[in-house]
Protein backbone atom coordinates (compact mmCIF):
# COMPACT_ATOMS: atom_id res chain seq x y z
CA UNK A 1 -45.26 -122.15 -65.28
CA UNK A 2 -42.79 -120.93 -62.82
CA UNK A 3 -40.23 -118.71 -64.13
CA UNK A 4 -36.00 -118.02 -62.84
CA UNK A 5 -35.29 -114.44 -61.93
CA UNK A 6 -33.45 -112.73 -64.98
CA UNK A 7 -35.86 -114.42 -67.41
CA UNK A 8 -38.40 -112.59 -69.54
CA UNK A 9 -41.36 -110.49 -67.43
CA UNK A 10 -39.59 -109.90 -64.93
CA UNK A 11 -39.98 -105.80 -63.95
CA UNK A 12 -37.17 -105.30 -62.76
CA UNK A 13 -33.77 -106.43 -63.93
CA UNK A 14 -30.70 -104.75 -62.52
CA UNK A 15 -27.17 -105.74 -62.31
CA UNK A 16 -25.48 -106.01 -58.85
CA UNK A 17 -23.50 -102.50 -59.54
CA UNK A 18 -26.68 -100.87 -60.64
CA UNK A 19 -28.02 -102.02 -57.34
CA UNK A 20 -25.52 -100.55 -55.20
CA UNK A 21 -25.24 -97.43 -56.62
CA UNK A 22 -28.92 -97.23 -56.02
CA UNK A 23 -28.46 -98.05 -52.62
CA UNK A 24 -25.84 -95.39 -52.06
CA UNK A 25 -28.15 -92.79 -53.61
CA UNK A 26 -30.93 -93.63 -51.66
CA UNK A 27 -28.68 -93.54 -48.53
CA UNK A 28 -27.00 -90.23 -49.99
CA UNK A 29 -31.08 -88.90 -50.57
CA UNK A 30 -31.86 -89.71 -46.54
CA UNK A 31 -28.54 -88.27 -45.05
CA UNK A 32 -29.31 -85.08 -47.31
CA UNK A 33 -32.91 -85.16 -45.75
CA UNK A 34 -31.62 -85.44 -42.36
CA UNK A 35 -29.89 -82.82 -42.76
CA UNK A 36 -32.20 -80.73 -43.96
CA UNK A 37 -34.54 -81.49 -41.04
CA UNK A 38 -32.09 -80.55 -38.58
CA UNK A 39 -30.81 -77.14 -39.94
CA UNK A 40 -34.32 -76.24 -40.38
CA UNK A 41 -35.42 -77.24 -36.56
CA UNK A 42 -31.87 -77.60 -35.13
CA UNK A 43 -30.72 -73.91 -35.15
CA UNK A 44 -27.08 -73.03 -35.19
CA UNK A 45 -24.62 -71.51 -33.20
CA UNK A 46 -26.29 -67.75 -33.83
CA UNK A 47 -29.57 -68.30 -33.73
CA UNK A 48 -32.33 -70.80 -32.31
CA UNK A 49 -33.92 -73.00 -34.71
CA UNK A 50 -37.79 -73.05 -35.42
CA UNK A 51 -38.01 -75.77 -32.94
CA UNK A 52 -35.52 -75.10 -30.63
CA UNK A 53 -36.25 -73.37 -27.39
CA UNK A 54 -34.39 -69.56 -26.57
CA UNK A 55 -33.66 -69.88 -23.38
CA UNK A 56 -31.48 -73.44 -24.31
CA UNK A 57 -31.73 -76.21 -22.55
CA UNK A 58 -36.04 -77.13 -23.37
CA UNK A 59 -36.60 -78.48 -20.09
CA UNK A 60 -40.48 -78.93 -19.62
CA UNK A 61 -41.94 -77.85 -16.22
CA UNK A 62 -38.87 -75.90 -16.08
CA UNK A 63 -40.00 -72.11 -13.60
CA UNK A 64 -38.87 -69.02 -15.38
CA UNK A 65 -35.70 -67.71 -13.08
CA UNK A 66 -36.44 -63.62 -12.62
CA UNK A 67 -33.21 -61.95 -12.42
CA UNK A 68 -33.16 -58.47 -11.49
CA UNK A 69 -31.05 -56.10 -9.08
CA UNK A 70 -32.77 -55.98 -5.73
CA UNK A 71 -35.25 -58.44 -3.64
CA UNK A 72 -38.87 -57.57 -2.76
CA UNK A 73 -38.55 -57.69 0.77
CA UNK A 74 -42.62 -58.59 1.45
CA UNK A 75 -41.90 -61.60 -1.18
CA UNK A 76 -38.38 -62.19 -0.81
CA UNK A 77 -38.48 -62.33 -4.66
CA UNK A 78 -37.03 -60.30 -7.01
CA UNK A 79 -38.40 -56.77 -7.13
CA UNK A 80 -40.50 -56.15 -10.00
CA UNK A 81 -39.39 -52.32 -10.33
CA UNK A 82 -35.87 -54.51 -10.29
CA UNK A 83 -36.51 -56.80 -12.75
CA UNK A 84 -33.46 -56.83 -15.59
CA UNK A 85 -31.16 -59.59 -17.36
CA UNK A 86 -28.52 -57.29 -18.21
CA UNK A 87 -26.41 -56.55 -15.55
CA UNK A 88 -23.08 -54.38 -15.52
CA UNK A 89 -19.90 -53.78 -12.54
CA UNK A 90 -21.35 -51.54 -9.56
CA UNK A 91 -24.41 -53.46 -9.49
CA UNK A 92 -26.38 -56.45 -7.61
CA UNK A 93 -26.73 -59.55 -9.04
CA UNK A 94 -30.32 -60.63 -8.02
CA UNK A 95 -32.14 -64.04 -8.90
CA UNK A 96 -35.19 -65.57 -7.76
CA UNK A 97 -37.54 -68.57 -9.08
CA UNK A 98 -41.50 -68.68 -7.63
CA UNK A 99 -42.01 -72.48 -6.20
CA UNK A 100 -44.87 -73.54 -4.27
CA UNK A 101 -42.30 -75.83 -2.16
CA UNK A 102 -38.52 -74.86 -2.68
CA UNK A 103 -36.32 -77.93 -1.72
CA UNK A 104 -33.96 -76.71 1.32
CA UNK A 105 -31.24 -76.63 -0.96
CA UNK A 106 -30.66 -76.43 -4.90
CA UNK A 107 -27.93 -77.02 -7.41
CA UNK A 108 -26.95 -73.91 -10.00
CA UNK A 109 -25.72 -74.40 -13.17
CA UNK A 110 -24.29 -71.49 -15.44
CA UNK A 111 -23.85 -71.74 -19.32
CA UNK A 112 -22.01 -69.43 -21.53
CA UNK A 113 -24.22 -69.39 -24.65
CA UNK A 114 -22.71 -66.00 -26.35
CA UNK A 115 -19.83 -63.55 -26.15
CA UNK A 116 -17.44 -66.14 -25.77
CA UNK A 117 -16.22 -70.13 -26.06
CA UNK A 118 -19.83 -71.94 -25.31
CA UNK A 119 -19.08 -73.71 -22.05
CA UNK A 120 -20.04 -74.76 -18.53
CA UNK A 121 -19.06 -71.59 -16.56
CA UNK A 122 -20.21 -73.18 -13.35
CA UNK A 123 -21.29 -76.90 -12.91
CA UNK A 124 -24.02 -77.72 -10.76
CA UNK A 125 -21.65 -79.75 -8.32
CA UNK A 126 -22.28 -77.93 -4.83
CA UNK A 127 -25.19 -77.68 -2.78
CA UNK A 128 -26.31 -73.97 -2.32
CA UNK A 129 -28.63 -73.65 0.82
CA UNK A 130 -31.60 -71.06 0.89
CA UNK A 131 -30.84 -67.79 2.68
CA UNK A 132 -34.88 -67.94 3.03
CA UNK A 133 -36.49 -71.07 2.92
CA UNK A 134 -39.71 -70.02 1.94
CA UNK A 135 -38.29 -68.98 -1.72
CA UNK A 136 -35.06 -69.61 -4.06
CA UNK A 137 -33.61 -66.44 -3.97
CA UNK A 138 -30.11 -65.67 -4.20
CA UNK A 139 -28.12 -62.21 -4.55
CA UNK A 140 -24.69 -61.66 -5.21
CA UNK A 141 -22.45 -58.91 -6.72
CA UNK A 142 -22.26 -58.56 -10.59
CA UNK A 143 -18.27 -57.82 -10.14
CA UNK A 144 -18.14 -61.34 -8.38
CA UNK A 145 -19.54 -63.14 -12.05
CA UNK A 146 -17.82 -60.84 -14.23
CA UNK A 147 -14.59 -61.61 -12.89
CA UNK A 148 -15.38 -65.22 -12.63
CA UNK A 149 -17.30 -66.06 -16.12
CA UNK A 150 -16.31 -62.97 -17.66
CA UNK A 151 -19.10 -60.43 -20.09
CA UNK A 152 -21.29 -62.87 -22.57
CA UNK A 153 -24.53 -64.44 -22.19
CA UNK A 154 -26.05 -67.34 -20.63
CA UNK A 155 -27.96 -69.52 -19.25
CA UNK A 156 -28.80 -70.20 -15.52
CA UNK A 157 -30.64 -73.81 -14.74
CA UNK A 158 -31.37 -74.24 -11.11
CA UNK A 159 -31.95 -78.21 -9.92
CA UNK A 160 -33.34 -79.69 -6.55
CA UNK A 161 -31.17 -82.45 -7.77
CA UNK A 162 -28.19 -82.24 -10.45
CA UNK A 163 -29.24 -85.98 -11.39
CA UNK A 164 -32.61 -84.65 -12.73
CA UNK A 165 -34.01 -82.38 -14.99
CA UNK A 166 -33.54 -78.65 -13.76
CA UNK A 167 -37.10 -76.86 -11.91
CA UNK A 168 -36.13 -73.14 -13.32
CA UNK A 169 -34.05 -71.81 -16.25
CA UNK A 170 -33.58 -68.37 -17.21
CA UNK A 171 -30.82 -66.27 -19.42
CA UNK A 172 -28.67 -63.63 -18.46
CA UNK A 173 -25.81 -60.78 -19.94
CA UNK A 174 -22.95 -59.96 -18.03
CA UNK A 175 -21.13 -56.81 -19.78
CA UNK A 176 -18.64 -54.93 -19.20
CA UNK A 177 -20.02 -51.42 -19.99
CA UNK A 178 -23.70 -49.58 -19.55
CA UNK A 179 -23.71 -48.76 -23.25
CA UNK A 180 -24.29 -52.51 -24.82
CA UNK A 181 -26.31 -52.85 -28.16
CA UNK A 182 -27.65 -56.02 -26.44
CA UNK A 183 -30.72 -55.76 -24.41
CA UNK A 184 -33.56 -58.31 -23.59
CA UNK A 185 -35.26 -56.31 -20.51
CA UNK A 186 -37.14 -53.38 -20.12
CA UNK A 187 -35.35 -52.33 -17.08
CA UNK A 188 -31.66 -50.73 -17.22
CA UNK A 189 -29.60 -51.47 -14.28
């Protein structure tokens, strides 16, 4: 015989209150594990997470930008003996990405990630020709950044088109003195 809810046998018999306080628990319990998630793979402002990529910005397919202080002049990339991401006043700026086809012009975009507020130092707004069109190569005093964006770190992304993702990324310190604690490359400028 059929039976109304709140009879006898039924499992489960909570009051309305009883229900919503279970509800905000539960919803208290998922907000908690969300949060947990994200600390864990999200990173924070110091440090990378466990999923999170170093360089910043993930993209996939993204070329490794080379930055260094003077070009190879047989490749018209940067010089291997060259090759540094630390770069003080007095020197060359030097950056290069290896594509099969460079587009005839790309888009840079510069991040501050460290050693200062985390902002766009440069937006990706104005189309910067190739000096050689057979590579993406670019060179430019280190005073010229320094006194633009100023000594921190960051993060370079280079696009064929600032509407899509970026084809090379790379990171970068600008400092203000030779004798930094901070170094990622082998090769002192």
């Amino acid at each position: 015989m059929a039976r109304r809810p709140g009879e006898e046998g039924s499992a489960l018999n909570l009051s309305p209150r009883a229900l919503r306080i279970g509800g905000w628990l539960v919803a208290i319990l998922l907000i908690a594990g969300i949060a947990v998630v994200v600390g864990i793979l999200g990173g924070d402002a110091q440090e990378p997470g466990v999923g999170a990529s170093p360089s910043g910005s993930g993209a996939l397919g993204a070329a490794e930008i080379a930055f260094g202080t003077a070009l190879d002049p047989a490749s018209g990339e940067v010089a291997s003996d060259a090759r540094t991401e630390r770069f003080t006043a007095g020197v060359t700026f030097v950056y290069s990405v290896a594509a099969a086809e460079p587009p005839a012009a790309v888009f840079v975009e510069v991040r501050r990630t460290g050693g200062g507020a985390v902002e766009i130092a440069q937006a990706p707004v104005d189309a910067q020709t190739l000096p050689d069109p057979d590579v993406i190569a670019f060179s430019v005093p280190a005073d010229d950044l320094l006194a633009v964006f100023g000594p921190g770190e960051y993060l370079m992304l280079i696009y064929a088109d600032p509407e899509a993702d970026p084809i090379a990324e790379g990171t970068f310190l600008l400092i203000t003195t030779a004798a930094s604690p901070h170094s990622s490359a082998s090769t002192s400028p």
